[in-house]
C-alpha atoms as a PDB file:
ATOM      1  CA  UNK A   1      39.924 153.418 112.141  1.00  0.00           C
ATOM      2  CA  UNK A   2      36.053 152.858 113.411  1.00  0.00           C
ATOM      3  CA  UNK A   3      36.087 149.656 111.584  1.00  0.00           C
ATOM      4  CA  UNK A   4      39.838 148.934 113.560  1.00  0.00           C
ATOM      5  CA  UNK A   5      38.360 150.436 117.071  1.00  0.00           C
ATOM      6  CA  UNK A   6      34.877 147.978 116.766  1.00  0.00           C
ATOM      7  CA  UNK A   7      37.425 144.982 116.964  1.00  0.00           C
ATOM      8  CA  UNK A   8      37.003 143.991 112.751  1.00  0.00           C
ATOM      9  CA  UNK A   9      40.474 142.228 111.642  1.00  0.00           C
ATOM     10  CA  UNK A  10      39.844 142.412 107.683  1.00  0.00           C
ATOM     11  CA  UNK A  11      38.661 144.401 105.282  1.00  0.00           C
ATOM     12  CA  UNK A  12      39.420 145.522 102.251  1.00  0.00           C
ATOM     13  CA  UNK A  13      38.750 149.301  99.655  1.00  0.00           C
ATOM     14  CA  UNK A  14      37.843 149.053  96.655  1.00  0.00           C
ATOM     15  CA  UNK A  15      37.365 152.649  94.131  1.00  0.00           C
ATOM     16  CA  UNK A  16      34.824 151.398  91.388  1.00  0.00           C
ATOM     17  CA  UNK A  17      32.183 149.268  91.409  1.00  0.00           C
ATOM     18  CA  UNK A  18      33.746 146.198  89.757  1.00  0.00           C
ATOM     19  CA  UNK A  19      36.213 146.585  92.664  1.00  0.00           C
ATOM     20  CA  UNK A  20      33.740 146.356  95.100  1.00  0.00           C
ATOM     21  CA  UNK A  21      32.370 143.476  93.594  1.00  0.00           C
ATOM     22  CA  UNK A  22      34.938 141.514  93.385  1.00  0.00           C
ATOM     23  CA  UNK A  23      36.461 142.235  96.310  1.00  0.00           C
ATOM     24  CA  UNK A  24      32.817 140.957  98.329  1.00  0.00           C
ATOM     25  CA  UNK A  25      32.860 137.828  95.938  1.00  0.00           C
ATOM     26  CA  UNK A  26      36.374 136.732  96.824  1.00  0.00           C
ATOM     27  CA  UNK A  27      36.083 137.407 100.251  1.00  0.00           C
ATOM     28  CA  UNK A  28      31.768 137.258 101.196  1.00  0.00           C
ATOM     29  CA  UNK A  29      32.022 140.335 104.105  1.00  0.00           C
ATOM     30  CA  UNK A  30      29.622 139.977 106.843  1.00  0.00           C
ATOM     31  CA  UNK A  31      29.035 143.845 106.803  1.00  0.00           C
ATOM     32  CA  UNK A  32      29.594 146.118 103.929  1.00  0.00           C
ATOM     33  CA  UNK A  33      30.246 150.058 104.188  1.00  0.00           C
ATOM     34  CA  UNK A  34      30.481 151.990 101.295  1.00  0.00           C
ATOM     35  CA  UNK A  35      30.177 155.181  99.716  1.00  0.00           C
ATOM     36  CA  UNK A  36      27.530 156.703  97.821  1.00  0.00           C
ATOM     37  CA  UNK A  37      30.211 158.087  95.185  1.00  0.00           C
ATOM     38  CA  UNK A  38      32.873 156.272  93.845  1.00  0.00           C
ATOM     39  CA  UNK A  39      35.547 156.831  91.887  1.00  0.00           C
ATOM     40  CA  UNK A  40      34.262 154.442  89.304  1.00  0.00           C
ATOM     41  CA  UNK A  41      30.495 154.226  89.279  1.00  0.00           C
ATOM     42  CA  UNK A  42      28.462 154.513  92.866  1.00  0.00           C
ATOM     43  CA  UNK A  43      28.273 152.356  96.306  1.00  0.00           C
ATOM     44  CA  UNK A  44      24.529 151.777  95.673  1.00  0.00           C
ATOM     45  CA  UNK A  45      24.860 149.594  92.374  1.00  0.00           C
ATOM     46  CA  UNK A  46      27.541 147.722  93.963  1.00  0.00           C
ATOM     47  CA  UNK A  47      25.785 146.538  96.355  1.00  0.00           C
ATOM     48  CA  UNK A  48      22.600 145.756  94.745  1.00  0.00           C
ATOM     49  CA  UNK A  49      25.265 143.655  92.321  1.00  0.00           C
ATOM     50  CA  UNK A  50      26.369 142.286  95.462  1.00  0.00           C
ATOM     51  CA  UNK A  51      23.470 141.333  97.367  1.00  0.00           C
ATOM     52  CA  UNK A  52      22.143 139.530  94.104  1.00  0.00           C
ATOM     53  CA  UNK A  53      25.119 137.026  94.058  1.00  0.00           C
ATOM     54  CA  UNK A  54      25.880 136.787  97.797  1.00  0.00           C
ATOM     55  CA  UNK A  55      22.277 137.517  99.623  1.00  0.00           C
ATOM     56  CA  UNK A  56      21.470 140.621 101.758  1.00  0.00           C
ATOM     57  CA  UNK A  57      24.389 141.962 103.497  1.00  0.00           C
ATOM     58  CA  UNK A  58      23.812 144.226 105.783  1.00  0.00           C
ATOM     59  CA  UNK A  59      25.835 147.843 105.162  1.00  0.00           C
ATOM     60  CA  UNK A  60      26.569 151.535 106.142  1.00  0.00           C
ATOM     61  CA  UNK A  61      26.266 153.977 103.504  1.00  0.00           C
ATOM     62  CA  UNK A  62      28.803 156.586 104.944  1.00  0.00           C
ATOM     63  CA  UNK A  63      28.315 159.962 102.480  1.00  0.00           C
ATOM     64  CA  UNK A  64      28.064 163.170 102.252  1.00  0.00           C
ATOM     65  CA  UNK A  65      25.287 162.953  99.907  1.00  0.00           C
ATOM     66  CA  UNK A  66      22.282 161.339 101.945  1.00  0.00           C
ATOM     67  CA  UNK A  67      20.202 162.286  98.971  1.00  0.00           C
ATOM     68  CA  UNK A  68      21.891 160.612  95.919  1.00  0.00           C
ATOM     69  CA  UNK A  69      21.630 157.359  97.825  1.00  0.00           C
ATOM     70  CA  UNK A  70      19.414 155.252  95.081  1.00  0.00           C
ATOM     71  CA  UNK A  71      18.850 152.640  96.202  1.00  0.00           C
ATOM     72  CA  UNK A  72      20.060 151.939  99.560  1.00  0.00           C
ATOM     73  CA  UNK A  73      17.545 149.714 100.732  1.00  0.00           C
ATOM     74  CA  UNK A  74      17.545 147.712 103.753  1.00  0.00           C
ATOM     75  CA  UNK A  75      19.010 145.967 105.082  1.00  0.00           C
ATOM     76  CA  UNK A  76      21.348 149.018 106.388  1.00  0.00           C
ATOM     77  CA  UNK A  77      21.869 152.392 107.589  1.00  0.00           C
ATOM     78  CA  UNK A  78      23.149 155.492 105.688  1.00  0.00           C
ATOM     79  CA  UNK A  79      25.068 157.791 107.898  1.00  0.00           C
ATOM     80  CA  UNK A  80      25.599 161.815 106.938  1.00  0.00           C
ATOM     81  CA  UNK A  81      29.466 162.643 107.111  1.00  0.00           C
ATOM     82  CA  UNK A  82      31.138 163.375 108.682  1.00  0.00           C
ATOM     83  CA  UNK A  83      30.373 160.260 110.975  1.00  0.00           C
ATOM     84  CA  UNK A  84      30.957 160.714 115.223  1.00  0.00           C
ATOM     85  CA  UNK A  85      32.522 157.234 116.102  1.00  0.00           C
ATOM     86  CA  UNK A  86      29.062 156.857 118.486  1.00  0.00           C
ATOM     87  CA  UNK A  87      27.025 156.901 115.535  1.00  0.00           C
ATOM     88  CA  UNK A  88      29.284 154.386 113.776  1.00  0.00           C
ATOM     89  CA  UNK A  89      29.522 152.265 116.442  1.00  0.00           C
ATOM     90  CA  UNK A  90      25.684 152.126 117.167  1.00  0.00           C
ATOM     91  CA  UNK A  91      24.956 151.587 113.621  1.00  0.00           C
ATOM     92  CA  UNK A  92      27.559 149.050 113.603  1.00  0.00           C
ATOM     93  CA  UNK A  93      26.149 146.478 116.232  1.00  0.00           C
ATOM     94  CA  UNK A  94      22.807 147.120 115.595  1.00  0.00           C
ATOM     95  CA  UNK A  95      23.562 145.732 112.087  1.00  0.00           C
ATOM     96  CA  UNK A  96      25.445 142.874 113.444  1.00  0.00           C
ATOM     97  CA  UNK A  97      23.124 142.088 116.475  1.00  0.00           C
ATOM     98  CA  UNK A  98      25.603 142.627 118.834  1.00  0.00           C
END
């Protein structure tokens, strides 16, 4: 819905890694949020996986464990659930340079 309410058109889930990989390969995303914890494997190796084959993306980690996010480097934010759509939002511009 705060993807929906910021005006984005598509986007896709995806549980696992592999998923997630996929998913960004077939369709390159111009922003990526993910989870730390997935039902298959974790948010942060998918998108290390992901930024090697496609370049630096920019994403929102959106967890509830800030801590276990290894490694969420730049170029993105990690945001503490649960999320206020303000927060979102802000994140969400700033990573798009809106």
């Amino acid at each position: 819905m705060m993807l929906e309410a910021e005006g984005v058109t598509s986007f896709s889930f995806a549980e696992s890694e592999a998923e997630a990989i996929a998913s960004a390969v077939d369709h390159p995303p111009s922003l990526i949020t993910s989870d730390v914890k997935l039902a298959e494997g974790n948010g942060p190796r998918a998108i290390t996986m992901i930024h090697e084959r496609l370049g630096n993306i920019p994403v929102i980690f959106v967890t509830g464990t800030p801590g276990d996010c290894h490694p969420c480097e730049p170029p993105g934010r990690i945001l503490c659930k649960p999320v206020d759509r303000a927060q979102f939002r802000r994140a969400f511009h700033d990573l798009l340079g809106d």
